[in-house]
Protein backbone atom coordinates (compact mmCIF):
# COMPACT_ATOMS: atom_id res chain seq x y z
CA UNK A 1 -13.54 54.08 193.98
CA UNK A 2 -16.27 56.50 193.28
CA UNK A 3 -20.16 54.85 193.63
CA UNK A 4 -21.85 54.31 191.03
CA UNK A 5 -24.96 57.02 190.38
CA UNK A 6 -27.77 57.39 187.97
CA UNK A 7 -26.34 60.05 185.40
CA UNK A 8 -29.35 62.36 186.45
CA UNK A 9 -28.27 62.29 190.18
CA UNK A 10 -24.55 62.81 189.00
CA UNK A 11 -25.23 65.74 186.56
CA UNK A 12 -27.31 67.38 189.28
CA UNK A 13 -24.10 66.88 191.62
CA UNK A 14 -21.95 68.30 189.09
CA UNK A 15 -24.40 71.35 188.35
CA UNK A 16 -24.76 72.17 192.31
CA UNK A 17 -21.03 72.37 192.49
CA UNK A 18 -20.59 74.66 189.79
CA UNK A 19 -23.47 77.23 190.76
CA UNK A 20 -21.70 76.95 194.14
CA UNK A 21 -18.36 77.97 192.70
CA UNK A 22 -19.59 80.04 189.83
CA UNK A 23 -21.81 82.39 192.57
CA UNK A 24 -18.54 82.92 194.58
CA UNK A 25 -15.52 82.96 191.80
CA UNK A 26 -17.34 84.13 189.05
CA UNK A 27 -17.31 82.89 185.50
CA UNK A 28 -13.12 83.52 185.10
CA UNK A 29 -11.97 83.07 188.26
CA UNK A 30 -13.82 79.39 188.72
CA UNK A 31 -11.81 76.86 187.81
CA UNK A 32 -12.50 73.34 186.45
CA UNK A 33 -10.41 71.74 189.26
CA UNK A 34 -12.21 73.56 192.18
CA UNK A 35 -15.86 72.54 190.78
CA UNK A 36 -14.72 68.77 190.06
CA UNK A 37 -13.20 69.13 194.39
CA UNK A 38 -16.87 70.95 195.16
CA UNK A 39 -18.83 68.31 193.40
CA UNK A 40 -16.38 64.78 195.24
CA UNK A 41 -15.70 63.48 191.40
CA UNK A 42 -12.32 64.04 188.98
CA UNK A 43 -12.04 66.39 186.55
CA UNK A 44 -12.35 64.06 183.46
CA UNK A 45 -15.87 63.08 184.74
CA UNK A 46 -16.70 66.84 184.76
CA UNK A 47 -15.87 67.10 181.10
CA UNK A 48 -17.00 63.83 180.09
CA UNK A 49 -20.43 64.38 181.70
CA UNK A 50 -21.25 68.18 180.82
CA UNK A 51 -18.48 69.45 178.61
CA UNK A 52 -16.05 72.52 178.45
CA UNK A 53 -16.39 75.47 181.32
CA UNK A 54 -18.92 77.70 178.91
CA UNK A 55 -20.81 74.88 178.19
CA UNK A 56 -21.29 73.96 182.06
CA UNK A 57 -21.66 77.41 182.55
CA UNK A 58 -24.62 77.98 180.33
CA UNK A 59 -26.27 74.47 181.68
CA UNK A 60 -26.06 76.63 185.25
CA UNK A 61 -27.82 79.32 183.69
CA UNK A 62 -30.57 77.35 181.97
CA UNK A 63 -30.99 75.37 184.70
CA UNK A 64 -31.61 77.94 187.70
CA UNK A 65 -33.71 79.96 184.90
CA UNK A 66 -35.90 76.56 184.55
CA UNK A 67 -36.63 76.40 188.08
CA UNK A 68 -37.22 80.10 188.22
CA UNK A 69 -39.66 80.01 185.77
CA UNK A 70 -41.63 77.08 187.15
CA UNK A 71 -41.33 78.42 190.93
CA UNK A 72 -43.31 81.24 189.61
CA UNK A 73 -45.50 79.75 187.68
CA UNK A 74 -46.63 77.29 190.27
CA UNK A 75 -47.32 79.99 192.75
CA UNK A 76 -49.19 81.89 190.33
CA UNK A 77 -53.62 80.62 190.19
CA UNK A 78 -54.89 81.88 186.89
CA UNK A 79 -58.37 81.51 188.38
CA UNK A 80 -57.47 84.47 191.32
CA UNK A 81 -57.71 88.36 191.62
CA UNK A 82 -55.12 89.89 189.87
CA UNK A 83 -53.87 91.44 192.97
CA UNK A 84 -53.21 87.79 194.65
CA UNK A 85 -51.89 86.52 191.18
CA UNK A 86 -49.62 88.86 191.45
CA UNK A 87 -49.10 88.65 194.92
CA UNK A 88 -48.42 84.57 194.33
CA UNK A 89 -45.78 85.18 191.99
CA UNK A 90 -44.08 87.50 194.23
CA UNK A 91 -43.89 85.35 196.86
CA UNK A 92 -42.85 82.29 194.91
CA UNK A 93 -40.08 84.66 193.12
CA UNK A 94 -38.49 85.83 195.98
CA UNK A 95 -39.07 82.31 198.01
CA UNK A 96 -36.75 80.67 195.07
CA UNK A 97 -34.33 83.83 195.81
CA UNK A 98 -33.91 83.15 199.48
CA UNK A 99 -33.78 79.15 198.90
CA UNK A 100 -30.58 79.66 196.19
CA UNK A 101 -29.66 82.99 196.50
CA UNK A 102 -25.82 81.18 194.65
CA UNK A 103 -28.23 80.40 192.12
CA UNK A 104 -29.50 83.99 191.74
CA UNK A 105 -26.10 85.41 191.98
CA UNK A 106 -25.16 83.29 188.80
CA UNK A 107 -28.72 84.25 186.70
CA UNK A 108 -28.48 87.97 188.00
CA UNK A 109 -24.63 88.85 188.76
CA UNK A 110 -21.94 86.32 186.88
CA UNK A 111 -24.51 86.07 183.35
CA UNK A 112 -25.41 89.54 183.19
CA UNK A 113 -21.73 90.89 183.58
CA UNK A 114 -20.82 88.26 180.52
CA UNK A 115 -21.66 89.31 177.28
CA UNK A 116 -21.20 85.62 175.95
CA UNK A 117 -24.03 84.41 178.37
CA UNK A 118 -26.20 87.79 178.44
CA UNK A 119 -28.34 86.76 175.62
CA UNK A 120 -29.55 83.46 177.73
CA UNK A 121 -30.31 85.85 180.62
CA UNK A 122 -32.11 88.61 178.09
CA UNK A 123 -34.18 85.32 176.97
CA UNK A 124 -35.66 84.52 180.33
CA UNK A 125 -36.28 88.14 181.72
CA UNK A 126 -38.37 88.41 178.17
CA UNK A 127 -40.60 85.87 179.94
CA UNK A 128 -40.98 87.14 182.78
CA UNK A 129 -42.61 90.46 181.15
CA UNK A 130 -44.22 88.63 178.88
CA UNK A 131 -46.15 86.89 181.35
CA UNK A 132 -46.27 90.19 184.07
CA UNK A 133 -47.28 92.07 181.09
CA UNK A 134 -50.32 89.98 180.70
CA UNK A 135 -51.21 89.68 183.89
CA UNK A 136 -51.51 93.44 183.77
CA UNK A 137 -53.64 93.49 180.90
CA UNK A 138 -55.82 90.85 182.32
CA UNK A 139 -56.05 92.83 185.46
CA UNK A 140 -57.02 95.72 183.38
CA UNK A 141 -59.78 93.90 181.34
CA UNK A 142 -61.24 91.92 184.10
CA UNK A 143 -61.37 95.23 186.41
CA UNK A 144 -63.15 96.74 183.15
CA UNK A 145 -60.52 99.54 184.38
CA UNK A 146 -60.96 103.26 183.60
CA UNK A 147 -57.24 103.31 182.81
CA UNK A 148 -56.52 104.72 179.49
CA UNK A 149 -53.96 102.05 178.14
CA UNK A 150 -52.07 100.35 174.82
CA UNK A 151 -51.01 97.58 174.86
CA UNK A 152 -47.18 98.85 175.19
CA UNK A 153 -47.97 100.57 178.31
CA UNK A 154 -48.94 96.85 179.77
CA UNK A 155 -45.23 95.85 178.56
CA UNK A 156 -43.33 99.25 179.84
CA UNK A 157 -44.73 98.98 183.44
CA UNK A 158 -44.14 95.25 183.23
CA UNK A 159 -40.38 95.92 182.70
CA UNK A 160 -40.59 98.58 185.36
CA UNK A 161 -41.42 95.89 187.88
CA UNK A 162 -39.42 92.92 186.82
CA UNK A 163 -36.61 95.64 187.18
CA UNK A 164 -37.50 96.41 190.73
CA UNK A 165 -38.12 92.86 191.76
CA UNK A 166 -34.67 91.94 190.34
CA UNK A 167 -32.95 94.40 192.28
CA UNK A 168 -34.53 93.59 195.48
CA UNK A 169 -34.52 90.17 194.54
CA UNK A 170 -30.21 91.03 194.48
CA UNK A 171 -30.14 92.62 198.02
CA UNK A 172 -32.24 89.40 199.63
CA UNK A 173 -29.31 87.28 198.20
CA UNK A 174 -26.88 89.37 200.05
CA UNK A 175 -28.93 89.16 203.28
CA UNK A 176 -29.61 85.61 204.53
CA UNK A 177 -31.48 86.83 208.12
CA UNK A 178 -34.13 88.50 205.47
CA UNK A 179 -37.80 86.69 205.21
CA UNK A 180 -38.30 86.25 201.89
CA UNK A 181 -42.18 86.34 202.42
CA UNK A 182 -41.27 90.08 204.37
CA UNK A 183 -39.53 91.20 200.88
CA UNK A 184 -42.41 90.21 198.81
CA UNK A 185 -44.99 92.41 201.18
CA UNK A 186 -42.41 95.24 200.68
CA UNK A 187 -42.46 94.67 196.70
CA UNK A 188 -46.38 94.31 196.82
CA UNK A 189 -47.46 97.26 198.46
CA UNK A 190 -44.58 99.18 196.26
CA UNK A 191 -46.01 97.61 193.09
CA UNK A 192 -49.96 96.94 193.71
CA UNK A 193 -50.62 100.68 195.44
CA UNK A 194 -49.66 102.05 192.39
CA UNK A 195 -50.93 99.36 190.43
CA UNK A 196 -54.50 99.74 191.93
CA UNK A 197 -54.98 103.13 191.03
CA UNK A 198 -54.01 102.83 187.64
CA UNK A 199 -56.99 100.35 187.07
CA UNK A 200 -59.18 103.03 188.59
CA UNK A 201 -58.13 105.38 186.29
CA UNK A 202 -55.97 107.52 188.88
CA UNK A 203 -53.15 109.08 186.84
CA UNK A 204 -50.34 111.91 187.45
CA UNK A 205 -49.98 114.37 185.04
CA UNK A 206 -47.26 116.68 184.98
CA UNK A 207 -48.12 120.37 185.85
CA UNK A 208 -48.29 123.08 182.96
CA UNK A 209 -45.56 125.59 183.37
């Protein structure tokens, strides 16, 4: 007879199993049975408790991107430079990476490749820009940069490194003797170099012809 458990402790249970299963089967290939095994419960109580495979799915999804989101945040200090802002979220991102890289395979790997679940996944990168976007700007304005900017350049280079972080982000879940902290240094100094000297008004400008 299975022990009785606060639904909260069950559901998380439940939800561990299935990013487990999810990250290595993939959204088709995971079955119902093998997640219900995973988690030490029956099958009925995995229906009963969070529904049908998509919906249990899609609970994965929002609840990796939830603790994504507030990993980040909570490394980021509104009150420092922009360079260690920036440097704080780094760390923090890639820190959540190499503590559930199954996790990150589901939000990167199984959501992307399923056009039922992309638009959950499209919803939460949109927030990460958002808020990488404005930490550009605010770099910009508090810098009182020479850098000749609108406001959709902030957004374009903000999508340029959420891109990059993503895909490094992918190869630290493939290689558990990485330091997450070492991948972050590697993102900084690819993203802040160039960062810098665009708030000091250093530009490239293609050659006439």
């Amino acid at each position: 007879m299975l022990k009785r458990l606060p639904r909260v402790v069950r559901e998380r249970q439940m939800l561990d199993a299935a990013v487990q299963v999810f990250s290595r089967r993939g959204f088709h290939a995971a079955s119902m049975d093998e997640i219900a095994e995973v988690a030490g419960i029956s099958k009925p109580m995995v229906y009963a408790y969070l529904g049908t495979k998509e919906e249990l799915f899609l609970a994965c999804l929002r609840r990796e991107a939830t603790r994504l989101m507030e990993a980040v945040a909570a490394g980021v200090r509104p009150t420092a430079r922009p360079d260690e802002q920036l440097w704080n979220g780094l760390r923090a991102f890639f820190a959540f990476v190499g503590a559930h890289r199954d996790g990150w395979r589901v939000l990167y790997r199984q959501a992307r490749s399923e056009p039922h679940f992309a638009g959950e996944l499209a919803g939460m990168r949109a927030r990460i820009v958002e808020v990488v976007a404005a930490l550009l700007e605010g770099a910009c304005a508090q810098a009182e940069a020479a850098m000749p900017a609108r406001p959709d350049d902030f957004l374009a280079m903000a999508y340029a490194y959420v891109g990059a972080a993503e895909s490094l982000a992918d190869w630290l879940a493939d290689h558990e003797e990485e330091d997450p902290e070492h991948t972050a240094t590697r993102m900084m100094n690819f993203v802040w170099v160039g960062a810098d000297a665009l708030l000091q008004g250093r530009v490239w400008r293609a050659q006439a012809e």
